[in-house]
N, C-alpha and C. Protein backbone atom coordinates (compact mmCIF):
# COMPACT_ATOMS: atom_id res chain seq x y z
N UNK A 1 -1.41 3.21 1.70
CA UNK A 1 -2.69 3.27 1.03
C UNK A 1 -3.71 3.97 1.93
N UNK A 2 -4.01 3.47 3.56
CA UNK A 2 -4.94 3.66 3.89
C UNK A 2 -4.75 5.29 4.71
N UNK A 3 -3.47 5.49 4.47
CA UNK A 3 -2.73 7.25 5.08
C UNK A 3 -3.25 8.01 4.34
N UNK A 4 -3.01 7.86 2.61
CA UNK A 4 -3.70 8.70 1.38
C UNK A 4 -4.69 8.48 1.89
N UNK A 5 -5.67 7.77 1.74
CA UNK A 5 -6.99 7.91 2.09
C UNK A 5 -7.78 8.49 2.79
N UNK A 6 -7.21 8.68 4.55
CA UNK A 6 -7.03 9.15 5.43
C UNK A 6 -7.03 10.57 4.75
N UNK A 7 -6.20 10.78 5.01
CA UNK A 7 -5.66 12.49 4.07
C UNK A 7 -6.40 13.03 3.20
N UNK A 8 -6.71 12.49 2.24
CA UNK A 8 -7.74 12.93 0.92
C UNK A 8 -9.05 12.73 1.81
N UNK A 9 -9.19 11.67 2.56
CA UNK A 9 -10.82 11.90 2.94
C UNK A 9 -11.11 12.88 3.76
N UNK A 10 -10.21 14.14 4.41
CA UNK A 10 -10.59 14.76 5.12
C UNK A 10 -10.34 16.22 4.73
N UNK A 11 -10.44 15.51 3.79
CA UNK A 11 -9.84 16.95 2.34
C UNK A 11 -11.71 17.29 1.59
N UNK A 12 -11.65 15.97 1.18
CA UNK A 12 -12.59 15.59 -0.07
C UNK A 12 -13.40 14.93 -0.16
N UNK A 13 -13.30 13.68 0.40
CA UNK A 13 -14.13 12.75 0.36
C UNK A 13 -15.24 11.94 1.18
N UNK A 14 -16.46 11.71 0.99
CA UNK A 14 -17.13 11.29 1.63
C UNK A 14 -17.57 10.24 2.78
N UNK A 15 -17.75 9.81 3.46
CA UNK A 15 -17.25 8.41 3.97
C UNK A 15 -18.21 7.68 4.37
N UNK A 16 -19.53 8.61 4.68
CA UNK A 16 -20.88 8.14 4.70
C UNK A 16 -21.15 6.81 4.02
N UNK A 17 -20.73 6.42 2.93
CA UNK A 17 -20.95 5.10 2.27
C UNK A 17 -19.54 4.43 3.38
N UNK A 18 -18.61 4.28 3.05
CA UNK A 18 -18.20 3.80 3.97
C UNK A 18 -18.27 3.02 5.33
N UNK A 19 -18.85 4.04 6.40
CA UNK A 19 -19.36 3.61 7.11
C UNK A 19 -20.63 3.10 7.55
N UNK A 20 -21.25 2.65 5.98
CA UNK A 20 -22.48 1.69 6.28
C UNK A 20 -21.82 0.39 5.63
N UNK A 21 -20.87 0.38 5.23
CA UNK A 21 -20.33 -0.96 5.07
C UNK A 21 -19.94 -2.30 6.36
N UNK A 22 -20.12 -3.35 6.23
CA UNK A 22 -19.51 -4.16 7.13
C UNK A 22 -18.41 -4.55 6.61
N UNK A 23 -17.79 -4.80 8.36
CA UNK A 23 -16.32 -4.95 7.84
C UNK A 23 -16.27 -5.74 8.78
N UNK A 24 -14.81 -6.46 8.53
CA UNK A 24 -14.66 -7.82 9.31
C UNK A 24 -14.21 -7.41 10.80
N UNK A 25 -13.90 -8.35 11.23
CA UNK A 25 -13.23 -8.23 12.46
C UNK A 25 -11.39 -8.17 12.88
N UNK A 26 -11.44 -6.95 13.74
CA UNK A 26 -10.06 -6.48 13.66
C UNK A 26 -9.75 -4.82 12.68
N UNK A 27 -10.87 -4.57 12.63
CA UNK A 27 -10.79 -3.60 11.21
C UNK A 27 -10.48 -2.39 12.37
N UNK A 28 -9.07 -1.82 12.09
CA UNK A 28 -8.59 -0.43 13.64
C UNK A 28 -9.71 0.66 13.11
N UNK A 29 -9.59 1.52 14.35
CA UNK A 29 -10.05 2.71 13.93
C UNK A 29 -9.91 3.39 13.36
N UNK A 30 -10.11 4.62 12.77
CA UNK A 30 -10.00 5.28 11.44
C UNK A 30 -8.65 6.40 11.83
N UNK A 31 -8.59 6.53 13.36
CA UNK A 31 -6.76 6.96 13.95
C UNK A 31 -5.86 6.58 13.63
N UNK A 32 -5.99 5.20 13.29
CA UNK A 32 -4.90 3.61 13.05
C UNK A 32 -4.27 4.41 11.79
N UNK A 33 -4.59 4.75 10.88
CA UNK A 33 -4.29 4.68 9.50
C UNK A 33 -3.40 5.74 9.18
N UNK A 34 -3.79 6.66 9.64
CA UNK A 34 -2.53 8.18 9.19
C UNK A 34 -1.22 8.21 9.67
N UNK A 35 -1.40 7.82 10.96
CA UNK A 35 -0.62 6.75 12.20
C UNK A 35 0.86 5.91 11.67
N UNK A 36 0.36 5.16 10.77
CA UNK A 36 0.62 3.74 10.47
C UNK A 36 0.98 3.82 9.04
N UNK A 37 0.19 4.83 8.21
CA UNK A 37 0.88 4.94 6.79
C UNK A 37 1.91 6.23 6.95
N UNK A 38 1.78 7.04 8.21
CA UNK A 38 2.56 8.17 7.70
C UNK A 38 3.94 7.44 8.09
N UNK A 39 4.30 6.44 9.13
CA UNK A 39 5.31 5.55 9.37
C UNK A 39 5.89 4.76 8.31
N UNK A 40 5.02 4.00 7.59
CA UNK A 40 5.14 3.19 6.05
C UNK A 40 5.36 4.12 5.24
N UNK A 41 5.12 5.31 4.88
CA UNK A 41 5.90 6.05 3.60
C UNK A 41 7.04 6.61 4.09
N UNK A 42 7.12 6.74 5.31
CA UNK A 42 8.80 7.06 5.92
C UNK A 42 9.58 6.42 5.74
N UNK A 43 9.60 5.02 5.86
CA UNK A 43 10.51 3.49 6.07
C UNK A 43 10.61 3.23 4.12
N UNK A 44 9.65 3.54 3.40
CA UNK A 44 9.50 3.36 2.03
C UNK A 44 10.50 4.30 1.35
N UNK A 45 10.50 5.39 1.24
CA UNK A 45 11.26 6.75 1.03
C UNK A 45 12.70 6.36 1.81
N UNK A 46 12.82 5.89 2.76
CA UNK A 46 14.32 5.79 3.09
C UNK A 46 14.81 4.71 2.25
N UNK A 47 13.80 3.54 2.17
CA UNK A 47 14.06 2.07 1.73
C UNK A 47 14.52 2.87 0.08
N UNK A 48 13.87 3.78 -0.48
CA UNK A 48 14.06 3.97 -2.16
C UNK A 48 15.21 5.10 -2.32
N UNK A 49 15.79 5.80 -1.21
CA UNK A 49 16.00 7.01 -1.09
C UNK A 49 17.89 5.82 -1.56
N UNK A 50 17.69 5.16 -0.35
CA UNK A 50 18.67 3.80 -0.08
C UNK A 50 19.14 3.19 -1.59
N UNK A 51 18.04 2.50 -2.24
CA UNK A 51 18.27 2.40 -3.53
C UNK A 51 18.88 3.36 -4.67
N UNK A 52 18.04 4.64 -4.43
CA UNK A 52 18.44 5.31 -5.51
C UNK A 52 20.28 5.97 -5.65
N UNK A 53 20.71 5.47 -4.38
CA UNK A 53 21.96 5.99 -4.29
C UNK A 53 22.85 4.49 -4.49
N UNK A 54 22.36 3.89 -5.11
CA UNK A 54 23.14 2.47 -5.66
C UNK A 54 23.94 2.97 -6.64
N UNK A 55 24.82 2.33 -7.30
CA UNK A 55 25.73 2.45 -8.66
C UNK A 55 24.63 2.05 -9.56
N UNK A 56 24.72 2.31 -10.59
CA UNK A 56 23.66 1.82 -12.00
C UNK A 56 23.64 0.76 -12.21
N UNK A 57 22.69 -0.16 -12.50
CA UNK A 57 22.72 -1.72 -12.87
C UNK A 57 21.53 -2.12 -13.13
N UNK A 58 21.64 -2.99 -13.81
CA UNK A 58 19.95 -3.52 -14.63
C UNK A 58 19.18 -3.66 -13.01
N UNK A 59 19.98 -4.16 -12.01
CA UNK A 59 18.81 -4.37 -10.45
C UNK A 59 18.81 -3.28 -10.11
N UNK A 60 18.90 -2.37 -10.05
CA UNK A 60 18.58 -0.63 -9.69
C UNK A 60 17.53 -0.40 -10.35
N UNK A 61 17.38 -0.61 -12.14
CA UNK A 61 16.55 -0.27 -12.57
C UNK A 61 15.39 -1.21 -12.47
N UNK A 62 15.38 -2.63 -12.17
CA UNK A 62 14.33 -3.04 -12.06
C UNK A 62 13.64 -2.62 -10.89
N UNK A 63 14.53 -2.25 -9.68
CA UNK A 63 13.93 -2.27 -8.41
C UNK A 63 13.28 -0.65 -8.32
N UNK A 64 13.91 -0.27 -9.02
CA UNK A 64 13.26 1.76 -9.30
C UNK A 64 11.37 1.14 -9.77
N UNK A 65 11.67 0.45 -11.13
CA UNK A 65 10.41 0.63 -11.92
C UNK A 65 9.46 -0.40 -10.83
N UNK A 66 10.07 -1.25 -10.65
CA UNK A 66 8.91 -1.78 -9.25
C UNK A 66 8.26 -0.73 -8.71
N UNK A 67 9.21 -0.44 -7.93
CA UNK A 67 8.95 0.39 -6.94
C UNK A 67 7.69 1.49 -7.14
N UNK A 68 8.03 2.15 -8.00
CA UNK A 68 7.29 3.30 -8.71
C UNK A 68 6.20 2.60 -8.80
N UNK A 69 5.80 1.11 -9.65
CA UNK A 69 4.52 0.53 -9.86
C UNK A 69 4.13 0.40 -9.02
N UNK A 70 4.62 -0.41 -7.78
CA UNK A 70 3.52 -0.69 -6.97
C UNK A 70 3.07 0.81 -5.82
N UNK A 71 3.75 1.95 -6.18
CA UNK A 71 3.26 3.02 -5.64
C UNK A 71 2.15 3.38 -6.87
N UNK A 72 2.18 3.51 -7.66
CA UNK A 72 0.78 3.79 -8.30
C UNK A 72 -0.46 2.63 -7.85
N UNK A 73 0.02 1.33 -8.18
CA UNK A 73 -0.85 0.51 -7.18
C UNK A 73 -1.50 1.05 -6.04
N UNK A 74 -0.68 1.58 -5.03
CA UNK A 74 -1.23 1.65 -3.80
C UNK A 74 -1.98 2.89 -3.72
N UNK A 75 -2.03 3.96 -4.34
CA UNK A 75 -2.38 5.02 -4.58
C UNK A 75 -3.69 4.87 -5.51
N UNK A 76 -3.86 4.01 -6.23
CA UNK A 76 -4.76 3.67 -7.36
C UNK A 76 -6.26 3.21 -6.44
N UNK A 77 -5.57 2.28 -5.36
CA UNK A 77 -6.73 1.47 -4.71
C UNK A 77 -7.62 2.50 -3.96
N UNK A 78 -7.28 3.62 -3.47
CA UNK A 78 -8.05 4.81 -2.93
C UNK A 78 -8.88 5.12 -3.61
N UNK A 79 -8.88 5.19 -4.74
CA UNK A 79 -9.66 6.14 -5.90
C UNK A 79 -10.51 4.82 -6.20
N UNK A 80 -10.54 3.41 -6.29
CA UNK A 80 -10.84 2.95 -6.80
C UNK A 80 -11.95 2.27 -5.81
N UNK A 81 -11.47 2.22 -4.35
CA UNK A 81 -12.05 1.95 -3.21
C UNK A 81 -13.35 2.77 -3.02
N UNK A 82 -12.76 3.87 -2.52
CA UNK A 82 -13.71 5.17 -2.34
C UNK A 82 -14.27 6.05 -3.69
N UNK A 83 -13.56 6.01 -4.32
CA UNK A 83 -14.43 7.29 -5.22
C UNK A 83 -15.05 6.18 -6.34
N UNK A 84 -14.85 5.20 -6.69
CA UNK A 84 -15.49 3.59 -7.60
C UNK A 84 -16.21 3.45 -6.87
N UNK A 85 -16.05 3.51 -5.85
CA UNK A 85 -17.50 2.34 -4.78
C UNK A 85 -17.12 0.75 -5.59
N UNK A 86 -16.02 0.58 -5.64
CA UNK A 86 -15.62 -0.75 -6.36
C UNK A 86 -14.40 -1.33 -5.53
N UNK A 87 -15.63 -2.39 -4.88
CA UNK A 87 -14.60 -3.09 -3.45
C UNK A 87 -13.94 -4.11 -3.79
N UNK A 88 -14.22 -5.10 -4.97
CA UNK A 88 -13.99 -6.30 -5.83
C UNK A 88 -13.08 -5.72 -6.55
N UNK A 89 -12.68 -4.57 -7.47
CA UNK A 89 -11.87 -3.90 -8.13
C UNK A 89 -10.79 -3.61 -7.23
N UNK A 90 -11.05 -2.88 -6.18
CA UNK A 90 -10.15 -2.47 -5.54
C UNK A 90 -9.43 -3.67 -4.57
N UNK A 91 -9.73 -4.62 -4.77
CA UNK A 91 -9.36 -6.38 -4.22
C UNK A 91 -8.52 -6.54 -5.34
N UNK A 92 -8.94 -6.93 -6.71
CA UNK A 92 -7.56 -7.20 -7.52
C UNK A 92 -6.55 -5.76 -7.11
N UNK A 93 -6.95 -4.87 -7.60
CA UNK A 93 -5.81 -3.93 -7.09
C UNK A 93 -5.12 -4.03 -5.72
N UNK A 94 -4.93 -4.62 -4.33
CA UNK A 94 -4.35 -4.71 -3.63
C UNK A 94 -3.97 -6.12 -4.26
N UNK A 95 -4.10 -7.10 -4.53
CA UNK A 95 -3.73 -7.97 -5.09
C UNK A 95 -2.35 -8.24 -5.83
N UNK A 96 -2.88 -7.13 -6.66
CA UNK A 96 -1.50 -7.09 -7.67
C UNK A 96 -0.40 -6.11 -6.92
N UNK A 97 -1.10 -5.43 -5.84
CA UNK A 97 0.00 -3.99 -5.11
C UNK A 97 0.91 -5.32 -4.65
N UNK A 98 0.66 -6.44 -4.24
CA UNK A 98 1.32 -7.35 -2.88
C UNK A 98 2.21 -8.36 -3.48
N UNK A 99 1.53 -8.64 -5.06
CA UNK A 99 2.76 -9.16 -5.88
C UNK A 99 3.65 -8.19 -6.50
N UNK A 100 3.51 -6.97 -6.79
CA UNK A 100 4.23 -6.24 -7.26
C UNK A 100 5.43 -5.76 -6.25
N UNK A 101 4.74 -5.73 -4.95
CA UNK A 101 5.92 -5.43 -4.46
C UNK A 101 6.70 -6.29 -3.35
N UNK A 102 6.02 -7.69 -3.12
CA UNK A 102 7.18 -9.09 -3.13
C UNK A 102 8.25 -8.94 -4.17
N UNK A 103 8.15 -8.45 -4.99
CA UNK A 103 9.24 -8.44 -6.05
C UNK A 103 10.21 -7.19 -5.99
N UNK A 104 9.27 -6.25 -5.37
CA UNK A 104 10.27 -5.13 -5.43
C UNK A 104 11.12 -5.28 -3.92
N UNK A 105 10.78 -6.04 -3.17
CA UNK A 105 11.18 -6.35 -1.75
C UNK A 105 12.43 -7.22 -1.93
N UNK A 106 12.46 -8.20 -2.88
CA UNK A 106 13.39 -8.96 -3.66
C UNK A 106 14.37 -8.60 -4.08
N UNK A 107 13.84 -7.56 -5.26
CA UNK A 107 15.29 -6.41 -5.69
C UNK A 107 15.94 -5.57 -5.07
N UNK A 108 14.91 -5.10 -4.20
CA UNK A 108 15.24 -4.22 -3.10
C UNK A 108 16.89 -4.66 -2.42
N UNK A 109 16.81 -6.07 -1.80
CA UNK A 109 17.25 -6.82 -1.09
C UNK A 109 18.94 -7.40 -1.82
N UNK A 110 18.48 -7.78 -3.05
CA UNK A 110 19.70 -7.94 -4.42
C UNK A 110 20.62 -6.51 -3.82
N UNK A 111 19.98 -5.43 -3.61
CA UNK A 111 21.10 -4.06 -3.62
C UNK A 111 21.59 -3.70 -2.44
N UNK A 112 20.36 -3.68 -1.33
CA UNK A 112 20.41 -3.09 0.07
C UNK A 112 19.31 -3.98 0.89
N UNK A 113 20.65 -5.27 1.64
CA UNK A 113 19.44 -5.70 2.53
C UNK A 113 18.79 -4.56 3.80
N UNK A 114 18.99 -3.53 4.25
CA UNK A 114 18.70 -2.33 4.42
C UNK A 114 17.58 -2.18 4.23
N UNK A 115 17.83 -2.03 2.65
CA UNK A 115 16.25 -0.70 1.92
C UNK A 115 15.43 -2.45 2.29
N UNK A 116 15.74 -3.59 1.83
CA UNK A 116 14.69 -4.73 1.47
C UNK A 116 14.31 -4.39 3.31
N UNK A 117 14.88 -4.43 4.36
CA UNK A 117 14.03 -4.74 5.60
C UNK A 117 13.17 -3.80 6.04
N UNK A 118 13.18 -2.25 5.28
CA UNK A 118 12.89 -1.14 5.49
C UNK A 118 10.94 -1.65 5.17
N UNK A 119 11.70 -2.48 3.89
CA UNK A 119 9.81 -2.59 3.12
C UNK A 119 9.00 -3.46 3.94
N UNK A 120 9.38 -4.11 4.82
CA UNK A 120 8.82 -5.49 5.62
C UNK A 120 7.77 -4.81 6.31
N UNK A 121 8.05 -3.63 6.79
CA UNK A 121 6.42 -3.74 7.66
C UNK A 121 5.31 -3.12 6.69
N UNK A 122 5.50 -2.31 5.66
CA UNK A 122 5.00 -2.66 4.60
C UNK A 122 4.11 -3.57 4.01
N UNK A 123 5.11 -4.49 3.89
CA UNK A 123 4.86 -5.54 3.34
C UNK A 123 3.67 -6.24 4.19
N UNK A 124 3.65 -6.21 5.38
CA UNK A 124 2.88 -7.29 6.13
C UNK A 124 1.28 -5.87 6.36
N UNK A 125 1.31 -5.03 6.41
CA UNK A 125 0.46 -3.77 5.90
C UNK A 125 -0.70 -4.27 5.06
N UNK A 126 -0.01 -3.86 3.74
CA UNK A 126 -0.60 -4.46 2.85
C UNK A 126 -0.83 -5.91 2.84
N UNK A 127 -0.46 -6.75 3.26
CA UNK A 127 -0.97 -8.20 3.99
C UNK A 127 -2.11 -7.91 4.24
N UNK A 128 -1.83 -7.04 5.43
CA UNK A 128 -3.44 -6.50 6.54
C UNK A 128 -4.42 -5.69 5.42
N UNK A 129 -3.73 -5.10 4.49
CA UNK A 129 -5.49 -4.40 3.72
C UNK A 129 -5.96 -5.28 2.90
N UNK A 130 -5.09 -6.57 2.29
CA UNK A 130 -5.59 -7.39 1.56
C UNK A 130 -7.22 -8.33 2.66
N UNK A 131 -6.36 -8.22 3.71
CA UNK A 131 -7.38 -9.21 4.75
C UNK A 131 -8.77 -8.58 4.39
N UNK A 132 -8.45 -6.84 5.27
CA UNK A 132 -9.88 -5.98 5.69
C UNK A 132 -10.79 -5.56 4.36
N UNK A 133 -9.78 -5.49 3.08
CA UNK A 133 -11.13 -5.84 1.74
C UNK A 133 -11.13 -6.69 1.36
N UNK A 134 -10.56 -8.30 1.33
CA UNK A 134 -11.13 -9.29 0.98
C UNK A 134 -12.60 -9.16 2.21
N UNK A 135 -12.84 -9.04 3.73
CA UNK A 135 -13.67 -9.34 4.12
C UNK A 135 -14.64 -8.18 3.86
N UNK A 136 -13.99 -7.31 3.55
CA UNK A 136 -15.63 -6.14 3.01
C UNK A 136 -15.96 -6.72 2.01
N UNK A 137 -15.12 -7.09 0.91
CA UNK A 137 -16.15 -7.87 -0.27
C UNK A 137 -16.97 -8.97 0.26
N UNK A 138 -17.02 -9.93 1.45
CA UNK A 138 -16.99 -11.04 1.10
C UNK A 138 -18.21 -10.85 2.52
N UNK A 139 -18.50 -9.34 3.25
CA UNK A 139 -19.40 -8.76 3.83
C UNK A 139 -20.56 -8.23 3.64
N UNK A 140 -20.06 -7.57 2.15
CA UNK A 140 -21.27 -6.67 1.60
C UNK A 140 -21.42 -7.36 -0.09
């Protein structure tokens, strides 16, 4: 999430609002992120790359359409973060990114405990962005 962001914001986007926001404590520097997601879509892409070379089965396909969702999820919260100025919005949306993809971590795991350990740091990631915008909402 916060790699796209990274990326597009130095493309496009503004950040000036941004950085008059408070943010909690622990929040890395703005290095942390390109860093750290370009690592997480590496480990993700192997984790699905892993999957997609399964035999066919209703858990392939559930763990595909996960998968895919909670990548629009995570991709969604950028736009919704930064270009919404909607920090409460973009809170349910990491929200639902972290149940959507406990589940895809699940199916994952049903096929290739592999691809499922691939998603773990991931997983605890998005842990960490749930933290740093629950406390920007709960800042500003």
């Amino acid at each position: 999430m916060y790699f796209f962001i990274t990326t597009y914001n130095h493309n496009c986007m503004n950040l000036s609002w941004y950085n008059t926001l408070n943010k909690p404590p622990f929040t890395p520097p703005a290095a942390y992120f390109p860093i750290a997601w370009g690592i997480l879509y590496t480990l993700m892409t192997i984790a699905f790359f892993i999957i997609l070379s399964k035999q066919h089965s209703q858990n392939k396909y559930i763990a595909v359409n996960l998968f895919l969702f909670q990548l629009i999820l995570n991709f969604t919260w950028s736009y919704v973060f930064f270009e919404m100025k909607s920090i409460r919005f973009a809170l349910l949306d990491v929200i639902f990114l972290l149940i959507v993809l406990i589940f895809t971590i699940i199916y994952f795991f049903k096929l290739s405990k592999t691809a499922g350990i691939l998603l773990i740091p991931y997983l605890l990631q998005v842990i960490f962005a749930l933290y740093l915008n629950s406390g920007i909402a709960i800042l500003n």
